[in-house]
PDB file of N, CA and C in Angstrom:
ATOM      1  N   UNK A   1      27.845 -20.916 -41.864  1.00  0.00           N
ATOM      2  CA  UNK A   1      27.272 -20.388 -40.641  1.00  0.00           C
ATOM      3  C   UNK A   1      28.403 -20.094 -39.665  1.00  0.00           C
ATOM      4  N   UNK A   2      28.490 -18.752 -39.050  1.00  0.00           N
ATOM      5  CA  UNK A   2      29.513 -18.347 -38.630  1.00  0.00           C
ATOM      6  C   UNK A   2      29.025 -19.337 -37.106  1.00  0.00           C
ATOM      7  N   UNK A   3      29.814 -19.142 -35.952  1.00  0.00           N
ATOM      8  CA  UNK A   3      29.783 -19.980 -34.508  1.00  0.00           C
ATOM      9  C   UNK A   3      30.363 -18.695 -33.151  1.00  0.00           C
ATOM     10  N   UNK A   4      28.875 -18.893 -32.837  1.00  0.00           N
ATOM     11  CA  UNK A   4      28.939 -18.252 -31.419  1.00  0.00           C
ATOM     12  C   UNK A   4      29.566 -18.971 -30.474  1.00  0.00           C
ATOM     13  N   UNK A   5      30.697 -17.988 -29.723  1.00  0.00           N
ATOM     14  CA  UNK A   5      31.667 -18.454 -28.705  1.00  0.00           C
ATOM     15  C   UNK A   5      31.056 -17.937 -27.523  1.00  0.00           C
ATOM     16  N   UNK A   6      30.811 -18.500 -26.715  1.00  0.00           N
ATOM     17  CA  UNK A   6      30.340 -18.048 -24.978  1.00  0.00           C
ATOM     18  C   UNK A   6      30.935 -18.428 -24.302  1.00  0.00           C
ATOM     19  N   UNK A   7      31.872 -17.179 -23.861  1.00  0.00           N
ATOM     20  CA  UNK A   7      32.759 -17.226 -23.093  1.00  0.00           C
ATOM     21  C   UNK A   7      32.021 -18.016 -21.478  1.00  0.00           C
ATOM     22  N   UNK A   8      33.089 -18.202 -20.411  1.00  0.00           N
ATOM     23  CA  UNK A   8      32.629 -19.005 -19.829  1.00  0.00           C
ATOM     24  C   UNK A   8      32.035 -18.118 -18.494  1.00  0.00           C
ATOM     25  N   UNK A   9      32.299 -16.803 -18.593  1.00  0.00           N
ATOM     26  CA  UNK A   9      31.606 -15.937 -17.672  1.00  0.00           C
ATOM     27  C   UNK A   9      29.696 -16.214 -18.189  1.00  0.00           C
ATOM     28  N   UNK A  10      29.659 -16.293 -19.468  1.00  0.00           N
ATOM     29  CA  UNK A  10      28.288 -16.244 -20.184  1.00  0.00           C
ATOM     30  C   UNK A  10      27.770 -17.568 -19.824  1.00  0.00           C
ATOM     31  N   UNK A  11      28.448 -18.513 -19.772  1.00  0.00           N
ATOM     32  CA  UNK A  11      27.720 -19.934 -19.432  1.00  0.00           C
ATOM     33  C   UNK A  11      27.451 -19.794 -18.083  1.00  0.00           C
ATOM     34  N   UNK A  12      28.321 -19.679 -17.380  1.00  0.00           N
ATOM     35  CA  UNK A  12      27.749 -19.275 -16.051  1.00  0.00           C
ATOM     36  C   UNK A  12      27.071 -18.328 -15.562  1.00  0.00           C
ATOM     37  N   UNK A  13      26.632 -17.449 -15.936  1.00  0.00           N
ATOM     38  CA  UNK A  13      25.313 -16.552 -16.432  1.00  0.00           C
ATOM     39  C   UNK A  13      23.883 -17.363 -16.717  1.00  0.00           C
ATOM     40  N   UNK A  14      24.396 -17.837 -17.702  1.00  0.00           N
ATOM     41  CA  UNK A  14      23.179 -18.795 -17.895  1.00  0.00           C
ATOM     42  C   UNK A  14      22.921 -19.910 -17.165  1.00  0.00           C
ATOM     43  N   UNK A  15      23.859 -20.217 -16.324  1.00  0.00           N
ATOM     44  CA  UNK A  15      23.733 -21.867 -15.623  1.00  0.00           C
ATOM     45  C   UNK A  15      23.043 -20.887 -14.496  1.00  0.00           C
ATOM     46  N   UNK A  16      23.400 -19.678 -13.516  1.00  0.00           N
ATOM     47  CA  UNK A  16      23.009 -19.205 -12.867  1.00  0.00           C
ATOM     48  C   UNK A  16      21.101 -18.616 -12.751  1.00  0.00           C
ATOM     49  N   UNK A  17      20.973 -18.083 -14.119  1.00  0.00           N
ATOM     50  CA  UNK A  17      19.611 -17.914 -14.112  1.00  0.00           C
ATOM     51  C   UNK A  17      18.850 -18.988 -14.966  1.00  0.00           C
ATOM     52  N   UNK A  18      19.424 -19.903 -15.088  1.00  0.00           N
ATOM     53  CA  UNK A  18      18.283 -21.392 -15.067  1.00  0.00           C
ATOM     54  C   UNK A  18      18.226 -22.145 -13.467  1.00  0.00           C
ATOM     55  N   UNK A  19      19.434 -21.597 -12.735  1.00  0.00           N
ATOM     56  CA  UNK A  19      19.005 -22.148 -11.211  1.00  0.00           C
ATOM     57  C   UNK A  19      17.740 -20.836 -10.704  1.00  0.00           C
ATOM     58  N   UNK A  20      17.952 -20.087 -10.745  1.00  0.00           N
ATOM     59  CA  UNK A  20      17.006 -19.485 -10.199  1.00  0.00           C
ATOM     60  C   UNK A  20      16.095 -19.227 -10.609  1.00  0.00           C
ATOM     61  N   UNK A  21      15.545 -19.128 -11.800  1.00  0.00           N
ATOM     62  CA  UNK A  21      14.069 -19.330 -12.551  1.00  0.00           C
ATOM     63  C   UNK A  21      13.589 -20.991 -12.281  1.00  0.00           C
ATOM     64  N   UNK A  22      14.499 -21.826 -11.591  1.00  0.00           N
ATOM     65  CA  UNK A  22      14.055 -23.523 -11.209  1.00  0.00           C
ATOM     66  C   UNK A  22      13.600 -23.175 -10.266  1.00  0.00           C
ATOM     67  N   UNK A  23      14.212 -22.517  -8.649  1.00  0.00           N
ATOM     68  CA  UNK A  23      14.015 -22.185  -7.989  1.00  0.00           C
ATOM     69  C   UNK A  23      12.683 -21.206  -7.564  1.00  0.00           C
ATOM     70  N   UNK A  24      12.779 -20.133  -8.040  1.00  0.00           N
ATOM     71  CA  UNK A  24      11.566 -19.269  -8.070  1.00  0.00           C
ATOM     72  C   UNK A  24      10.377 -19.209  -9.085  1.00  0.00           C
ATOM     73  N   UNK A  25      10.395 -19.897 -10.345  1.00  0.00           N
ATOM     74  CA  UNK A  25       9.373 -20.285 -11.203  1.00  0.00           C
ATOM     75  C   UNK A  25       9.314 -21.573 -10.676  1.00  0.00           C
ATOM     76  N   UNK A  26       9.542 -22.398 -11.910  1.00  0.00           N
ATOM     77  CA  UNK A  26       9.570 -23.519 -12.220  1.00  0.00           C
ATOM     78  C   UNK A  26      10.029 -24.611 -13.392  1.00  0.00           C
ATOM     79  N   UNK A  27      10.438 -25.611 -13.251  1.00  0.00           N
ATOM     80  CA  UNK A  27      11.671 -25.959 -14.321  1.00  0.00           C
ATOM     81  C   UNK A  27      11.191 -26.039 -15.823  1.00  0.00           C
ATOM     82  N   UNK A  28      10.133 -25.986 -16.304  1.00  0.00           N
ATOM     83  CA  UNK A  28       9.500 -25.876 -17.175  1.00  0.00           C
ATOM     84  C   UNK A  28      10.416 -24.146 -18.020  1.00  0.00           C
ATOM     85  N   UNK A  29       9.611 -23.410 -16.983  1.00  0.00           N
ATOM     86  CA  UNK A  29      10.494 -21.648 -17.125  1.00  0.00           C
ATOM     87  C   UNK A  29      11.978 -21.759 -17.495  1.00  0.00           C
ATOM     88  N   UNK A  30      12.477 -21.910 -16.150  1.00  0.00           N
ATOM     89  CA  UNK A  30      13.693 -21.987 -16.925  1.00  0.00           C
ATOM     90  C   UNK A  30      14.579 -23.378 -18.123  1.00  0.00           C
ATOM     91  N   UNK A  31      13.585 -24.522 -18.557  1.00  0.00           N
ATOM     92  CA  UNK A  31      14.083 -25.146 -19.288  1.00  0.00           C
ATOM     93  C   UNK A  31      13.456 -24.293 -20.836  1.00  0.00           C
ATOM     94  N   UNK A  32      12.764 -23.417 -20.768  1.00  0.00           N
ATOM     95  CA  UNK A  32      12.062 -22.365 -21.872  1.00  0.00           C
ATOM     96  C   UNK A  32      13.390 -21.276 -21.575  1.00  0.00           C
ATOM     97  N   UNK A  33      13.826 -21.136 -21.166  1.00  0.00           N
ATOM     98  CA  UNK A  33      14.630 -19.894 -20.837  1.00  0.00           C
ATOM     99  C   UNK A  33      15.759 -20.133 -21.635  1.00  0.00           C
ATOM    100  N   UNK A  34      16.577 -21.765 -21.601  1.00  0.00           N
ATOM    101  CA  UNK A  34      17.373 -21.774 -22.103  1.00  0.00           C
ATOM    102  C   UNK A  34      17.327 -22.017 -23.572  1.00  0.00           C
ATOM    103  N   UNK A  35      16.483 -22.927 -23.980  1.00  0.00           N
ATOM    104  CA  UNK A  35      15.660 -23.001 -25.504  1.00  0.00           C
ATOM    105  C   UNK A  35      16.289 -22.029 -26.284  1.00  0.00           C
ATOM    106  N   UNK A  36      15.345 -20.987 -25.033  1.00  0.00           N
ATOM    107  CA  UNK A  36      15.407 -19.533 -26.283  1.00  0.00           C
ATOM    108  C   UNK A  36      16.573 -19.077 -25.868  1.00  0.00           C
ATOM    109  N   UNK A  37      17.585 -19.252 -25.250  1.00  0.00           N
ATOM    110  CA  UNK A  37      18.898 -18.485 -25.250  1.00  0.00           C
ATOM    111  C   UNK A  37      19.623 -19.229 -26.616  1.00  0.00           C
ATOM    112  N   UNK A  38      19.410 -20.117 -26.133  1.00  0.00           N
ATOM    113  CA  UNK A  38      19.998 -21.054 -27.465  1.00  0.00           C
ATOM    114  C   UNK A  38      19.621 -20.543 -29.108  1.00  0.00           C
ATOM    115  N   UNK A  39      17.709 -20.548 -29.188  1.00  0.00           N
ATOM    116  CA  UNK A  39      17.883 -20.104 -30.035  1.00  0.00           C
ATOM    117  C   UNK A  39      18.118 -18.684 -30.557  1.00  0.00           C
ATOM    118  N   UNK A  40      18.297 -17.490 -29.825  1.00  0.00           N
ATOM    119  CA  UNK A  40      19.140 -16.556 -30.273  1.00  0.00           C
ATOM    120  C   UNK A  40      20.545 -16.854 -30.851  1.00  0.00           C
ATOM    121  N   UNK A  41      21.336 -17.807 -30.140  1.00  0.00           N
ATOM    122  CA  UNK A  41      22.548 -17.978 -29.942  1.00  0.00           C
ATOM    123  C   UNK A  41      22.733 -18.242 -32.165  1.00  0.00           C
ATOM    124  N   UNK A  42      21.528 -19.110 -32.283  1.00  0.00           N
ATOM    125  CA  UNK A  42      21.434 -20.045 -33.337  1.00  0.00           C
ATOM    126  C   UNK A  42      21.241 -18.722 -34.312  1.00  0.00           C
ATOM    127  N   UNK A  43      20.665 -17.686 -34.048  1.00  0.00           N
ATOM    128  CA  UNK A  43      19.795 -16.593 -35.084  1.00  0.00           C
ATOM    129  C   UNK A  43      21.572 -16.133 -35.148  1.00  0.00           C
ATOM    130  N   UNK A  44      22.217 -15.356 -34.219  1.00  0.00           N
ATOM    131  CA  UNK A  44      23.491 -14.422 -34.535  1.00  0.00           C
ATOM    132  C   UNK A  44      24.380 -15.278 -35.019  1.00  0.00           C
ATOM    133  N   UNK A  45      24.718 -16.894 -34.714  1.00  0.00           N
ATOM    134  CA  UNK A  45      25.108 -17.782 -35.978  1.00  0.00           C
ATOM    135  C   UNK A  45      25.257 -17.525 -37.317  1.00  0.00           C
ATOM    136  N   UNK A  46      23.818 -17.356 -37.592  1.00  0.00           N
ATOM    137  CA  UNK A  46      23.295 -17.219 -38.502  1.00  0.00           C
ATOM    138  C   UNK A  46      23.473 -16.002 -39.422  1.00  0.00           C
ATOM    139  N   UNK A  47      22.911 -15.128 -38.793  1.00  0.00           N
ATOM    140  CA  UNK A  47      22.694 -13.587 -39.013  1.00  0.00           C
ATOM    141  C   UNK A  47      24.228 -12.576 -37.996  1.00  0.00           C
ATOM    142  N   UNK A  48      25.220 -12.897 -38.282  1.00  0.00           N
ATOM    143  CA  UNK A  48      26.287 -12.587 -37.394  1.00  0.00           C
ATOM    144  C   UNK A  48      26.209 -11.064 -37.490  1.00  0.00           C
ATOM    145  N   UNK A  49      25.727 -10.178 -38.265  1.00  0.00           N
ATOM    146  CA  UNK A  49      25.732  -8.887 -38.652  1.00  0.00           C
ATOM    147  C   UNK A  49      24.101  -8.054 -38.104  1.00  0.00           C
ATOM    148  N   UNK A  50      23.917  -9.145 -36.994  1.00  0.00           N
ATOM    149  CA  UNK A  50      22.410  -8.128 -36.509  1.00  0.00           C
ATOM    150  C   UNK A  50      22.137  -7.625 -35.157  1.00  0.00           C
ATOM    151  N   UNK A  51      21.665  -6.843 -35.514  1.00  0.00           N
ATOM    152  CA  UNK A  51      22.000  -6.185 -33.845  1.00  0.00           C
ATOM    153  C   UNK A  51      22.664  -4.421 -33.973  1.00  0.00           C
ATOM    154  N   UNK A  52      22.873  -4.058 -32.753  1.00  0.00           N
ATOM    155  CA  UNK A  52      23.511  -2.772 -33.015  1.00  0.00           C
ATOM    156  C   UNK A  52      24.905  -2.804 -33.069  1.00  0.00           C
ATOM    157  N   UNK A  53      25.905  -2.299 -33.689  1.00  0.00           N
ATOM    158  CA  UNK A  53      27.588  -2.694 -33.566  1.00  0.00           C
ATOM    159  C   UNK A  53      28.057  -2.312 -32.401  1.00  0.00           C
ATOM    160  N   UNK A  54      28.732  -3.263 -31.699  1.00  0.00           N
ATOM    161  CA  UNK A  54      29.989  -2.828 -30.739  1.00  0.00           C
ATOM    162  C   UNK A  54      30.874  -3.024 -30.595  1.00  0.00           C
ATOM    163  N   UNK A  55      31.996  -1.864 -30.017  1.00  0.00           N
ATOM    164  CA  UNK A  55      33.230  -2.558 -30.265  1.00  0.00           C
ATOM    165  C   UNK A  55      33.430  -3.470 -29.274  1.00  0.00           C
ATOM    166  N   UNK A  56      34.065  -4.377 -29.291  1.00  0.00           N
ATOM    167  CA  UNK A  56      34.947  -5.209 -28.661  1.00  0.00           C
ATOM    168  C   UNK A  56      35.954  -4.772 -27.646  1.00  0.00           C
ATOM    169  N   UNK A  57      36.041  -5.475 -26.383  1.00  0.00           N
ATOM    170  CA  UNK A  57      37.507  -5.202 -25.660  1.00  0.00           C
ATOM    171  C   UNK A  57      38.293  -6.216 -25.965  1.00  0.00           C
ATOM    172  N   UNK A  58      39.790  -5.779 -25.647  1.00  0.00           N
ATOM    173  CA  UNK A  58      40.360  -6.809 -26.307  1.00  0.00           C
ATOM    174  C   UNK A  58      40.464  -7.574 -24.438  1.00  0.00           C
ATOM    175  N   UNK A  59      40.075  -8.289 -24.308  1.00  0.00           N
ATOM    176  CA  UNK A  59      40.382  -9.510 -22.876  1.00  0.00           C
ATOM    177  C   UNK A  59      39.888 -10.848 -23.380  1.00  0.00           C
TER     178      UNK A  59
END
C-alpha cells in the first residue's frame, strides 16, 4: 500500500475546515468531515492510480 503525504499546507486546510464546520454546523459534522477525508486519504493509498492525472510542481 503506497502512503499519502499531506503536506502541511493540507493539514492545515483540514484543521481549518473542521474549526469551522464546529463552529457553524456542529462537531458531529465536522468530526464526519474528517472520517471521510481520511477515508479518501485511505482509498488513493490504496488505489494510488485513480483519479484524473496531474502533473506535479516541483516545490
Amino acid at each position: 500500500m503506497a502512503t499519502v503525504h499531506k503536506r502541511a499546507s493540507a493539514k492545515r486546510d483540514l484543521v481549518e475546515q473542521y474549526v469551522y464546520l464546529g463552529e457553524h454546523a456542529d462537531l458531529e459534522t465536522a468530526e464526519r468531515f474528517l472520517a471521510n477525508a481520511d477515508a479518501s486519504f485511505t482509498d488513493l493509498s490504496r488505489n494510488p492510480g485513480m483519479g484524473p492525472y496531474r502533473r506535479q510542481r516541483s516545490s
